[in-house]
N, C-alpha and C. Protein backbone atom coordinates (compact mmCIF):
# COMPACT_ATOMS: atom_id res chain seq x y z
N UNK A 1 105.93 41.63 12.83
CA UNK A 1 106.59 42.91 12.98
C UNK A 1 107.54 42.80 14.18
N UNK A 2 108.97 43.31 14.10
CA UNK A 2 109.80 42.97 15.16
C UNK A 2 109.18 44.00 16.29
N UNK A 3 109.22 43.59 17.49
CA UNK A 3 108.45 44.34 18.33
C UNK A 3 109.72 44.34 19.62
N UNK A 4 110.53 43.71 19.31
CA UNK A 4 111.83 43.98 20.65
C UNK A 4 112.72 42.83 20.76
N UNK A 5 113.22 42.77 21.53
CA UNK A 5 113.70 41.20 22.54
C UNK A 5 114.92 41.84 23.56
N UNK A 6 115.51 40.82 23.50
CA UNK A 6 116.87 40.89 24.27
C UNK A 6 118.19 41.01 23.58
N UNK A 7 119.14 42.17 24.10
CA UNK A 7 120.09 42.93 23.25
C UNK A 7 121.24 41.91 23.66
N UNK A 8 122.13 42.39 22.19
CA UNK A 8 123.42 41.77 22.89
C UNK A 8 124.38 41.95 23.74
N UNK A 9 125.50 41.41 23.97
CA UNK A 9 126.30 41.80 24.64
C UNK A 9 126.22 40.99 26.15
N UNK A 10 126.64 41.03 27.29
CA UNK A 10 126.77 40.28 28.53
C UNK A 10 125.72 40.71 29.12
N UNK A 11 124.95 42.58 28.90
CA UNK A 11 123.86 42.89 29.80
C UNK A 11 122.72 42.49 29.42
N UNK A 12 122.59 42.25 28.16
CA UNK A 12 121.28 41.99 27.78
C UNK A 12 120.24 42.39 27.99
N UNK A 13 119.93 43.80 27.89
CA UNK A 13 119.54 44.45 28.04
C UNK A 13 118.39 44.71 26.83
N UNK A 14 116.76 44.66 27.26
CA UNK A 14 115.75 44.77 26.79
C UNK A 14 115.89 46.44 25.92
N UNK A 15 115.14 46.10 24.78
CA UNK A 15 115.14 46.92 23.99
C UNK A 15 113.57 46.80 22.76
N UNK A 16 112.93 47.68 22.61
CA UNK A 16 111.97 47.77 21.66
C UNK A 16 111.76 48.53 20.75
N UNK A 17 111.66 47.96 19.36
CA UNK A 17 111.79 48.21 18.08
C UNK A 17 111.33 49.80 17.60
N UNK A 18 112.22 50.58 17.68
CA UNK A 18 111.41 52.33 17.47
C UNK A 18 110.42 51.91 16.23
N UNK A 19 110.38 50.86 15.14
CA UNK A 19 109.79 51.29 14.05
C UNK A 19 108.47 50.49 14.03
N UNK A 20 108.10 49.97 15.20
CA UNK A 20 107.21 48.77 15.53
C UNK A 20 105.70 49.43 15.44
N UNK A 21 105.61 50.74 16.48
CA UNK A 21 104.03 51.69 16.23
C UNK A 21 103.92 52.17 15.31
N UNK A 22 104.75 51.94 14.00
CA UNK A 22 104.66 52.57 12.40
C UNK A 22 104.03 51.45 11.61
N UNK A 23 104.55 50.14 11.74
CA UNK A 23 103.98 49.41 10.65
C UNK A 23 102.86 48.60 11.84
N UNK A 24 103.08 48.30 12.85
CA UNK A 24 101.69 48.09 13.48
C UNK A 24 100.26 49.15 12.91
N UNK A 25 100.78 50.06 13.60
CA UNK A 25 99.46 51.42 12.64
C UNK A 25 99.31 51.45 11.52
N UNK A 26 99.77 51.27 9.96
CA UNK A 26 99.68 50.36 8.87
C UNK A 26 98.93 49.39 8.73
N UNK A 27 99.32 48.62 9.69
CA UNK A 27 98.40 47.11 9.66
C UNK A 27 97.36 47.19 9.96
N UNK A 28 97.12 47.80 11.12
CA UNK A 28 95.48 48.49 11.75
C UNK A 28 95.27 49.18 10.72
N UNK A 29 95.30 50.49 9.85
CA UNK A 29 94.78 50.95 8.82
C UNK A 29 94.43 50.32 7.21
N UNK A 30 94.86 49.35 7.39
CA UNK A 30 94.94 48.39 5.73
C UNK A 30 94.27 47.26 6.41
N UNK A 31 93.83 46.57 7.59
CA UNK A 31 92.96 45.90 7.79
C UNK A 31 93.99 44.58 7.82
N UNK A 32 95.08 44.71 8.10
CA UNK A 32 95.88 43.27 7.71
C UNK A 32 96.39 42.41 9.50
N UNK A 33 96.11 41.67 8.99
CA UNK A 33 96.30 40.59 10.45
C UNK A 33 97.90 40.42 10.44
N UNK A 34 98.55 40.46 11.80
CA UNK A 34 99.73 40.72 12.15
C UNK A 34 100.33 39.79 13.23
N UNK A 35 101.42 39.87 13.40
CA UNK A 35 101.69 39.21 14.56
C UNK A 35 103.28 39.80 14.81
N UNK A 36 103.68 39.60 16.09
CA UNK A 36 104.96 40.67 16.34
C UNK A 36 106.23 39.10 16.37
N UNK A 37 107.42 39.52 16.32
CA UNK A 37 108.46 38.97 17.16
C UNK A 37 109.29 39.78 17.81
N UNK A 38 110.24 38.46 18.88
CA UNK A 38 111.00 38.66 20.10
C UNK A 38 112.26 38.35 19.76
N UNK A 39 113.49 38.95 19.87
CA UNK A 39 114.65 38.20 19.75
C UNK A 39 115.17 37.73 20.99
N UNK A 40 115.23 36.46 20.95
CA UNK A 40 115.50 35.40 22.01
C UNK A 40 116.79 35.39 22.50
N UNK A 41 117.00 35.73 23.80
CA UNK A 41 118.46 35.39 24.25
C UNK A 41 118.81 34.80 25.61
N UNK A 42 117.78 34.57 26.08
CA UNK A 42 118.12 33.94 27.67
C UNK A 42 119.05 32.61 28.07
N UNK A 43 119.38 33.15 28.76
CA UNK A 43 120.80 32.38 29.29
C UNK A 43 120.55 31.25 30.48
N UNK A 44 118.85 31.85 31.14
CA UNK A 44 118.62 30.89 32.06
C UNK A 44 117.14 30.51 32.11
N UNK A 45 116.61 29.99 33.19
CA UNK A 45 115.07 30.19 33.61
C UNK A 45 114.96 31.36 34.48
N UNK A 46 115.58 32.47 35.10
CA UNK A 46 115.76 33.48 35.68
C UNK A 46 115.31 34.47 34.00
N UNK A 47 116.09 34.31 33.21
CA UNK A 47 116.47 35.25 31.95
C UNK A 47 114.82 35.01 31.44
N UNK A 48 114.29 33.32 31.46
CA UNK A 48 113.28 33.36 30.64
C UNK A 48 112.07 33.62 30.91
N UNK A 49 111.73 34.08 32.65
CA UNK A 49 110.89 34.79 33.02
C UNK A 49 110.88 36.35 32.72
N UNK A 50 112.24 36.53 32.93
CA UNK A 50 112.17 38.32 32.36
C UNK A 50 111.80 38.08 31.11
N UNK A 51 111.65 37.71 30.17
CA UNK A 51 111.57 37.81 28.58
C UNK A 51 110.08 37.70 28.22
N UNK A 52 109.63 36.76 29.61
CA UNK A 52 107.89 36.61 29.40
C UNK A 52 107.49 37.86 29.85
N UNK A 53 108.02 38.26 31.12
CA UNK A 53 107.20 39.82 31.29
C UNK A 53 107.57 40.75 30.14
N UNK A 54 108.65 40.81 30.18
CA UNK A 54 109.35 41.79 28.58
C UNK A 54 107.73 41.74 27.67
N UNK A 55 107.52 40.44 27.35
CA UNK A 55 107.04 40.31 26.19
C UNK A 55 105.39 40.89 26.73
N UNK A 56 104.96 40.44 27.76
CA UNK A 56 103.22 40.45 28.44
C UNK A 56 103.33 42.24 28.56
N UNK A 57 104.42 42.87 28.81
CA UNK A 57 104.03 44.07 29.05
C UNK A 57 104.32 44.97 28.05
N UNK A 58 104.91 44.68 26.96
CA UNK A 58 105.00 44.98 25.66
C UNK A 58 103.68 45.01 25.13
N UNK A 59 103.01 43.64 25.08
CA UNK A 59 102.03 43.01 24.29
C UNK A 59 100.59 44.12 25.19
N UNK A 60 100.69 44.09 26.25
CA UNK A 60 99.46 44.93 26.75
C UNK A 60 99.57 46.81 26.97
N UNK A 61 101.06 47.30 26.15
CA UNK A 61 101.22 48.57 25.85
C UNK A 61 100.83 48.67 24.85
N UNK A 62 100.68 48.03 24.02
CA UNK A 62 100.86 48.15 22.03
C UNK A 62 99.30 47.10 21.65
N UNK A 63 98.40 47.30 22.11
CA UNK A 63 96.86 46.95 21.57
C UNK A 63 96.90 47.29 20.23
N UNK A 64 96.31 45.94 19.69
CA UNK A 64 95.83 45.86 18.32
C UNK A 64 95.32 45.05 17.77
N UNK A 65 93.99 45.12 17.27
CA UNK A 65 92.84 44.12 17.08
C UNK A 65 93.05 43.25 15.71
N UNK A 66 94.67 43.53 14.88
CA UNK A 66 94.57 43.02 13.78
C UNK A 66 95.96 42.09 14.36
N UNK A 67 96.63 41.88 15.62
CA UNK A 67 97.53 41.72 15.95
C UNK A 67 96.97 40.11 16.92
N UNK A 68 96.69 39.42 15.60
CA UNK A 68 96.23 38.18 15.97
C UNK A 68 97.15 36.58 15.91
N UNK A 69 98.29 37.00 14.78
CA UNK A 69 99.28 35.80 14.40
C UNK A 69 100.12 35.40 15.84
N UNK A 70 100.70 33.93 15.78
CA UNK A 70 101.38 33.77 16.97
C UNK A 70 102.89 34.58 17.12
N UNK A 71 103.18 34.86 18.39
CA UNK A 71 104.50 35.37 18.82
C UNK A 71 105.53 34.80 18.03
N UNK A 72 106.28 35.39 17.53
CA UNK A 72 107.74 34.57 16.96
C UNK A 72 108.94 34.92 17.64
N UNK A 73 109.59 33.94 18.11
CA UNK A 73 110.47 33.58 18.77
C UNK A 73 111.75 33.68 17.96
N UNK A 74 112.81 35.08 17.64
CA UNK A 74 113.49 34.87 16.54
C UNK A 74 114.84 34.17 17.40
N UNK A 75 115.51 33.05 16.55
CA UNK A 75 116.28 32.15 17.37
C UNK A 75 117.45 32.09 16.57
N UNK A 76 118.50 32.79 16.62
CA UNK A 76 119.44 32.64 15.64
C UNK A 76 120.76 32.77 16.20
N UNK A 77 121.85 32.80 15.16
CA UNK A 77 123.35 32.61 15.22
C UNK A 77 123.32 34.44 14.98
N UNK A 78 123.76 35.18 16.06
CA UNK A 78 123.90 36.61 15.72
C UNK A 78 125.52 37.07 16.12
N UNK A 79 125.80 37.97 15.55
CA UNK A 79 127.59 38.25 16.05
C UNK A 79 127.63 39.32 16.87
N UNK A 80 128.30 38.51 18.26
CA UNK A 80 128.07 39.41 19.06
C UNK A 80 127.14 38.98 20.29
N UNK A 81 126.20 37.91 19.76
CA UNK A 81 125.25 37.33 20.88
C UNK A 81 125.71 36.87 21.85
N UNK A 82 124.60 37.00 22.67
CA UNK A 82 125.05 37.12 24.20
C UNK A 82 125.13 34.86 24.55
N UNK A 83 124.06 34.68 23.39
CA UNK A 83 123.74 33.02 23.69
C UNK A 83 124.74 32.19 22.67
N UNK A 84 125.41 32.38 22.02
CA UNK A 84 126.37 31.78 20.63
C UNK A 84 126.90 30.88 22.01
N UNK A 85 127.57 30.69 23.10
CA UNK A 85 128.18 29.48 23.98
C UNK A 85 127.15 28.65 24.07
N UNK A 86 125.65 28.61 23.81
CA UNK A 86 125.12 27.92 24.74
C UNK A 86 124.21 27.26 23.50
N UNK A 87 124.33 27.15 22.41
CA UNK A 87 123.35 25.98 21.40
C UNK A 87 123.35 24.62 21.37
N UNK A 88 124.22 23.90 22.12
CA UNK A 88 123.94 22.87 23.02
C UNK A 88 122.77 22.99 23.95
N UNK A 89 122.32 23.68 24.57
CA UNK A 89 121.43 23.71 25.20
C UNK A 89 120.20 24.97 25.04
N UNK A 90 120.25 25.46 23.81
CA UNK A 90 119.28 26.11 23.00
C UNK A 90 118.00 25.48 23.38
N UNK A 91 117.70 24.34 22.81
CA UNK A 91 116.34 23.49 22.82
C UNK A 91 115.84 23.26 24.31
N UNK A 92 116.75 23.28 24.90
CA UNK A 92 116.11 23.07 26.29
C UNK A 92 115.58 24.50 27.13
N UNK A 93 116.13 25.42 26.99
CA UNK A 93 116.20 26.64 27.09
C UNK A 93 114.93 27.17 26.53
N UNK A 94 115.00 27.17 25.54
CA UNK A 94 113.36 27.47 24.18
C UNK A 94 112.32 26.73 24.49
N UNK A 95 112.40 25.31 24.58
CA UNK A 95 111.36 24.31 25.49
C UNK A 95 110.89 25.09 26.49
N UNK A 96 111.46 25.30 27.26
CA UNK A 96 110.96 25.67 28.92
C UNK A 96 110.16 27.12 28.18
N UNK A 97 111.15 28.10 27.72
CA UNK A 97 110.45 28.86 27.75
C UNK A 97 108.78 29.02 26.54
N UNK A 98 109.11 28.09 26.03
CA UNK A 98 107.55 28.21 25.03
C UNK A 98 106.49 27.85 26.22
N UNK A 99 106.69 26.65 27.15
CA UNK A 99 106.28 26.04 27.64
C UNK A 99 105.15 27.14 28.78
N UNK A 100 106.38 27.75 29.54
CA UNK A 100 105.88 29.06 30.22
C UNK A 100 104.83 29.55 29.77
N UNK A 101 105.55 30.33 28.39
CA UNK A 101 104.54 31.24 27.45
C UNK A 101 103.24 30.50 27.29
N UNK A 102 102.99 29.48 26.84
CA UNK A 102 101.59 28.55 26.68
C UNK A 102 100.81 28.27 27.78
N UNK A 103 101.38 28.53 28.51
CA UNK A 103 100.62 28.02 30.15
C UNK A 103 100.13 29.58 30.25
N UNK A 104 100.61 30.84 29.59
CA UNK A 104 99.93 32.37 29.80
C UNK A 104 99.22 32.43 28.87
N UNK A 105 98.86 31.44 28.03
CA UNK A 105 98.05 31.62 27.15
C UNK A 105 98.77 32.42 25.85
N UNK A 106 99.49 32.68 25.63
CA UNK A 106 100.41 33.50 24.77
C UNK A 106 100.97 32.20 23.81
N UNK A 107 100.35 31.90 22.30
CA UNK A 107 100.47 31.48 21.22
C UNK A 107 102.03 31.65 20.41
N UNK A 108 102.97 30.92 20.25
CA UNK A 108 104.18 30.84 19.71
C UNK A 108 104.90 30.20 18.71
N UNK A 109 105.43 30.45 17.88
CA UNK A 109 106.42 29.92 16.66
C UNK A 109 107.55 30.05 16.98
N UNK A 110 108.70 29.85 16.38
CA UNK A 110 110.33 29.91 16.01
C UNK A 110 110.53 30.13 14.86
N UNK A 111 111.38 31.03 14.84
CA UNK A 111 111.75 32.15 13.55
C UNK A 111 112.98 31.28 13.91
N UNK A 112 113.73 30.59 13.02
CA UNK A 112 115.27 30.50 13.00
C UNK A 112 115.89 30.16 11.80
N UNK A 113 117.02 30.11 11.21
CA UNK A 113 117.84 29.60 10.32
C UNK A 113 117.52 27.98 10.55
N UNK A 114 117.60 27.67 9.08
CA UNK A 114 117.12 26.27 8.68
C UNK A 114 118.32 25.48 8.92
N UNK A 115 120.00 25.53 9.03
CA UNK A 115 120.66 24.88 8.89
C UNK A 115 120.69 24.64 11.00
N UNK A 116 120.59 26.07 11.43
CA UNK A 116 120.81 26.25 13.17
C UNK A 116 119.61 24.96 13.76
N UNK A 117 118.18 25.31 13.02
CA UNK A 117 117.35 24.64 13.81
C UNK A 117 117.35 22.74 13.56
N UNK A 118 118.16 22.71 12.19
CA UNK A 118 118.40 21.01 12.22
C UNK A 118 118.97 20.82 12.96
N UNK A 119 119.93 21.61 13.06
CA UNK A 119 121.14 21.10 13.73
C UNK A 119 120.86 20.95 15.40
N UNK A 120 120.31 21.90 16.02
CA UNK A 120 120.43 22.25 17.54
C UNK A 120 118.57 22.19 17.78
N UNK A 121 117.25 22.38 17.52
CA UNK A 121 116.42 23.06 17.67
C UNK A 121 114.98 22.23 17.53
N UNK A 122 115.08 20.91 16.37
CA UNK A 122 114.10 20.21 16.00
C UNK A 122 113.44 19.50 17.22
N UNK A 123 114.13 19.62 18.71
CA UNK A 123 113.29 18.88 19.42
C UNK A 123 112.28 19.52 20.10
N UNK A 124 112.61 21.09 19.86
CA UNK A 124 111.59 21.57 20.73
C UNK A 124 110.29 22.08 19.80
N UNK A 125 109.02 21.61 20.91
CA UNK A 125 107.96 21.74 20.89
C UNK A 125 106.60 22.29 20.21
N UNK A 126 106.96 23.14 18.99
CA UNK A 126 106.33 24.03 18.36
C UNK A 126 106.40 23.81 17.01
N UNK A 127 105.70 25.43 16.15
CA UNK A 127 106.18 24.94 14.68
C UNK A 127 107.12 25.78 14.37
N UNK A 128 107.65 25.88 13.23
CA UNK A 128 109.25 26.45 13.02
C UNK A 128 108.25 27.55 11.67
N UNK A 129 109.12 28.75 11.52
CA UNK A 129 109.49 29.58 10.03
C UNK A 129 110.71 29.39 10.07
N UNK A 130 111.27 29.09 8.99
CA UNK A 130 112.70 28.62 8.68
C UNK A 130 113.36 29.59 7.51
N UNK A 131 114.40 29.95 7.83
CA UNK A 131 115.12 31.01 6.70
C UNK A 131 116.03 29.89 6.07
N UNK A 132 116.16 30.04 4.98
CA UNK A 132 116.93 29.51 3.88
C UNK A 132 116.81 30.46 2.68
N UNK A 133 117.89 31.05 2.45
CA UNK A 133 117.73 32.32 1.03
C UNK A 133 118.28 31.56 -0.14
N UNK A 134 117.64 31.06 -0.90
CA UNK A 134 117.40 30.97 -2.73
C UNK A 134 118.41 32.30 -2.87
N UNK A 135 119.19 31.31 -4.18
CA UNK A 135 120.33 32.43 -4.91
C UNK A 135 119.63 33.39 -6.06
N UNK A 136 119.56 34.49 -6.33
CA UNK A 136 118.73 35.13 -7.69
C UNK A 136 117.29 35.06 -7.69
N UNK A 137 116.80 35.30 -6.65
CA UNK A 137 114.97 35.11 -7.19
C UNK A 137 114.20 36.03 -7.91
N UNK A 138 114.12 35.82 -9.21
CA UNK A 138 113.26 35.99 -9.71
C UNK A 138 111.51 35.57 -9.98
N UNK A 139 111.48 34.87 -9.40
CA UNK A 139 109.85 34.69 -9.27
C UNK A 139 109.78 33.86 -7.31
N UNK A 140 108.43 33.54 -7.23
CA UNK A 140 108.35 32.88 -6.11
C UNK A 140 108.46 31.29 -6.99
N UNK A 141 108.79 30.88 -5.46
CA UNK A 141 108.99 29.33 -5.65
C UNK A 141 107.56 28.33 -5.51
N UNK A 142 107.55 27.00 -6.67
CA UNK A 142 105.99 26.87 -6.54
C UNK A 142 106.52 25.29 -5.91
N UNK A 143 107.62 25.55 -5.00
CA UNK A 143 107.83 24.05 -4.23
C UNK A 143 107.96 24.48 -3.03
N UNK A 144 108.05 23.34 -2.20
CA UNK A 144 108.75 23.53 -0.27
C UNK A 144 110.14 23.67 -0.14
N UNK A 145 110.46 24.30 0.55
CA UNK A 145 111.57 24.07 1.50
C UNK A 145 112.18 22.46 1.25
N UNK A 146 111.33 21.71 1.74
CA UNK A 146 111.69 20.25 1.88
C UNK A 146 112.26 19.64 0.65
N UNK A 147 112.06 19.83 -0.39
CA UNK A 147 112.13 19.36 -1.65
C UNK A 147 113.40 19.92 -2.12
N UNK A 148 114.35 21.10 -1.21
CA UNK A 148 115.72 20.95 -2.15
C UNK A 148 116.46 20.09 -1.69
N UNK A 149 117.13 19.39 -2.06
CA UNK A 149 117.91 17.69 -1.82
C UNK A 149 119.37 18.47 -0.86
N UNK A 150 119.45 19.21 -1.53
CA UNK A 150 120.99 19.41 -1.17
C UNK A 150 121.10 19.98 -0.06
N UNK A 151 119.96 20.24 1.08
CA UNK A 151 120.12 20.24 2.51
C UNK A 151 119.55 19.79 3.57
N UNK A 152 120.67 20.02 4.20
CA UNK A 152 121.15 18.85 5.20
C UNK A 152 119.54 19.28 6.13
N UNK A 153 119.08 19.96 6.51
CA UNK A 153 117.93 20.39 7.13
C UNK A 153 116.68 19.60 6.86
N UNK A 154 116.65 19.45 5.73
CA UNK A 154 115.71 19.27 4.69
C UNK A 154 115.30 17.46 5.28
N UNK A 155 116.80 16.56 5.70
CA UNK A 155 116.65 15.48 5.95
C UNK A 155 116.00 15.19 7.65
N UNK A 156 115.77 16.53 8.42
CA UNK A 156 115.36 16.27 9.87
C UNK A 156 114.02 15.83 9.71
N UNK A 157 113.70 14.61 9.40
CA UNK A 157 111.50 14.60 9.61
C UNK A 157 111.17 15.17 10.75
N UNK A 158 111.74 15.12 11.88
CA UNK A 158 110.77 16.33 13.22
C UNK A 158 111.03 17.37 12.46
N UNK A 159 111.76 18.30 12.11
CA UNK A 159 112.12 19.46 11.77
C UNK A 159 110.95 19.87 10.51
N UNK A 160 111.05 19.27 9.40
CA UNK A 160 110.15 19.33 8.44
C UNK A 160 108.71 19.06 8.89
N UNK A 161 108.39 18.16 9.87
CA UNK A 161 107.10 18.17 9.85
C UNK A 161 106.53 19.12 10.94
N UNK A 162 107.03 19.84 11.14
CA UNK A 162 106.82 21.14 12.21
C UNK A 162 107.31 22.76 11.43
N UNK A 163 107.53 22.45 10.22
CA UNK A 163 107.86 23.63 9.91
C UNK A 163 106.21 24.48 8.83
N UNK A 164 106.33 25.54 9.08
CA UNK A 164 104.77 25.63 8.45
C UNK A 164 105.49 27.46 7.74
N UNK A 165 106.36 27.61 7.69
CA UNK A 165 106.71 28.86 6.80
C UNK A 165 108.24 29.10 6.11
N UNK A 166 108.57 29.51 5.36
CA UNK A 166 109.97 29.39 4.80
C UNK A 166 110.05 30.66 4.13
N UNK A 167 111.27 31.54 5.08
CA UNK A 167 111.65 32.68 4.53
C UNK A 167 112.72 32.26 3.49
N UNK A 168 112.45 32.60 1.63
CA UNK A 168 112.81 31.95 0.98
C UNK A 168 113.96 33.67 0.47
N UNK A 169 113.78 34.79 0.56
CA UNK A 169 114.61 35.89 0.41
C UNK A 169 114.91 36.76 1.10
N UNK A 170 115.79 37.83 1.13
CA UNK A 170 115.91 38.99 1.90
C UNK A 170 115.90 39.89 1.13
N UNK A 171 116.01 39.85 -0.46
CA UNK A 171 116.07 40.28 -1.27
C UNK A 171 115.04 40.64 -2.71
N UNK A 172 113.57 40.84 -1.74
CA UNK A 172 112.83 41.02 -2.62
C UNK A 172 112.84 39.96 -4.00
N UNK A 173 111.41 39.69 -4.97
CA UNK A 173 111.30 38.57 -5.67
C UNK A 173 111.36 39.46 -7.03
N UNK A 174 112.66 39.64 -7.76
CA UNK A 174 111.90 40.21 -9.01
C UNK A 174 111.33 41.62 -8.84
N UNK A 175 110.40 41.16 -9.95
CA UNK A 175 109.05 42.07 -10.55
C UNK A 175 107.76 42.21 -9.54
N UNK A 176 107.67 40.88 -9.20
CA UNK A 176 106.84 40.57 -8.44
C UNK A 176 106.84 41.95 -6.95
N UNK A 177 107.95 41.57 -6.19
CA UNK A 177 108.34 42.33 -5.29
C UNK A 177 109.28 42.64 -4.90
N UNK A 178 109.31 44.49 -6.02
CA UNK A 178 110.47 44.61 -6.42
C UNK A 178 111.37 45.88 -4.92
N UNK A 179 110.99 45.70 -3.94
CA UNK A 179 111.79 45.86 -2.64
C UNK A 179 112.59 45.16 -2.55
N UNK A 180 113.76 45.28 -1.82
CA UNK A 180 114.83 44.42 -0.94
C UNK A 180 114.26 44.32 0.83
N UNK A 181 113.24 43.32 0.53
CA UNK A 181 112.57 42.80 1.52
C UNK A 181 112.59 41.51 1.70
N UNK A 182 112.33 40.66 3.25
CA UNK A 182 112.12 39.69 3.53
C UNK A 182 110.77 39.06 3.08
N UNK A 183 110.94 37.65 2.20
CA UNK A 183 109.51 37.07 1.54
C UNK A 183 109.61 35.34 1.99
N UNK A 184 108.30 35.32 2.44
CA UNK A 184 108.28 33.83 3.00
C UNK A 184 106.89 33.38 1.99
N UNK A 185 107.19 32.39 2.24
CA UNK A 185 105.80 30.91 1.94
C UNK A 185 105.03 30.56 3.27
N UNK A 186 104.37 30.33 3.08
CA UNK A 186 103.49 30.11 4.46
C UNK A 186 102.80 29.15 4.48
N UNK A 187 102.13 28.04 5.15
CA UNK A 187 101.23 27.40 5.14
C UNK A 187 99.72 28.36 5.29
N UNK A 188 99.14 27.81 4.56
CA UNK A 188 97.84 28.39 4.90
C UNK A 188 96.79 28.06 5.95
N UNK A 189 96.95 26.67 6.02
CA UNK A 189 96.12 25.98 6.99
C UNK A 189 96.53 26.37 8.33
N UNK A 190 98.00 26.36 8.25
CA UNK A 190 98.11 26.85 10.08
C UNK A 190 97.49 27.95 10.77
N UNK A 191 96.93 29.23 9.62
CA UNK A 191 96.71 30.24 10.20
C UNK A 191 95.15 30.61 10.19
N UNK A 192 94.27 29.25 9.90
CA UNK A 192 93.01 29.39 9.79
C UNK A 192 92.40 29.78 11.45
């Protein structure tokens, strides 16, 4: 559940999700295990300490016992972002700061685009959910990510062997799930 991060623009200025105590309270009432994300924008190790408190004092306003999945780190190409100069040094940036976060005990993933994280992202430290949107879905897919040939992502082995979820629509599946919603694949084992 998006739960905040860092806004765009030069101030960057912290911001949290108005619709976050709606489907959190959902999740607590339907019994479903959850986990929030952050949109990532720090510019420094100055930026990536504010983003850890951002996140520790977020995380200890908003209690919730079904709110067990790791932090996701959403890491992307946005228009308008405050970090688009600096994906040369994305990975080093994200390194440090997972690094932080794990030393607080605070559990983490990377939410990013599959073509951004081959390209700039596979060295750092964690496991990846990777967006890649399938044209027309009508059903779910009964393959990986890894297995379509025709991208370039697909050929990173660090990248693939750290990836454990694949947002495969934005566009709802069909019949199946017939919203215009975001639908991923997941590993199962990671979340035992």
């Amino acid at each position: 559940i998006r739960a905040g991060g860092r806004g765009y623009g030069e101030e960057g200025n912290f911001y949290t999700d108005p619709e976050f105590k709606t489907w959190a309270d959902e999740c607590e009432f339907l019994d479903i295990p959850f986990g929030v994300y952050f949109l990532e924008e720090a510019l420094n190790s100055e930026e990536i300490d504010e983003e850890i408190e951002f996140m520790q004092k977020f995380l200890k306003e908003n209690k919730y016992k079904n709110n067990i999945l790791p932090i996701a780190l959403d890491i992307e190409q946005h228009d308008g972002g405050r970090a688009e100069d600096y994906w040369d040094e994305r990975a080093i940036l994200v390194s440090e700061l997972i690094q932080k976060m794990e030393s607080k005990d605070m559990k983490v993933i990377v939410y990013s685009n599959a073509k951004l994280a081959g390209e700039f992202l596979s060295t750092v430290p964690t496991k990846f959910w990777l967006a890649y949107y399938l044209d027309s879905v009508t059903k779910i897919p009964t393959y990986w990510y890894s297995e379509i040939e025709d991208q370039e992502a697909t050929q990173n082995e660090e990248l693939m062997s750290k990836m454990i979820g694949w947002q495969f629509t934005d566009f709802g599946v069909g019949r199946v799930v017939n919203r215009q919603v975001d639908v991923s694949l997941i590993y199962k084992d990671f979340y035992k």
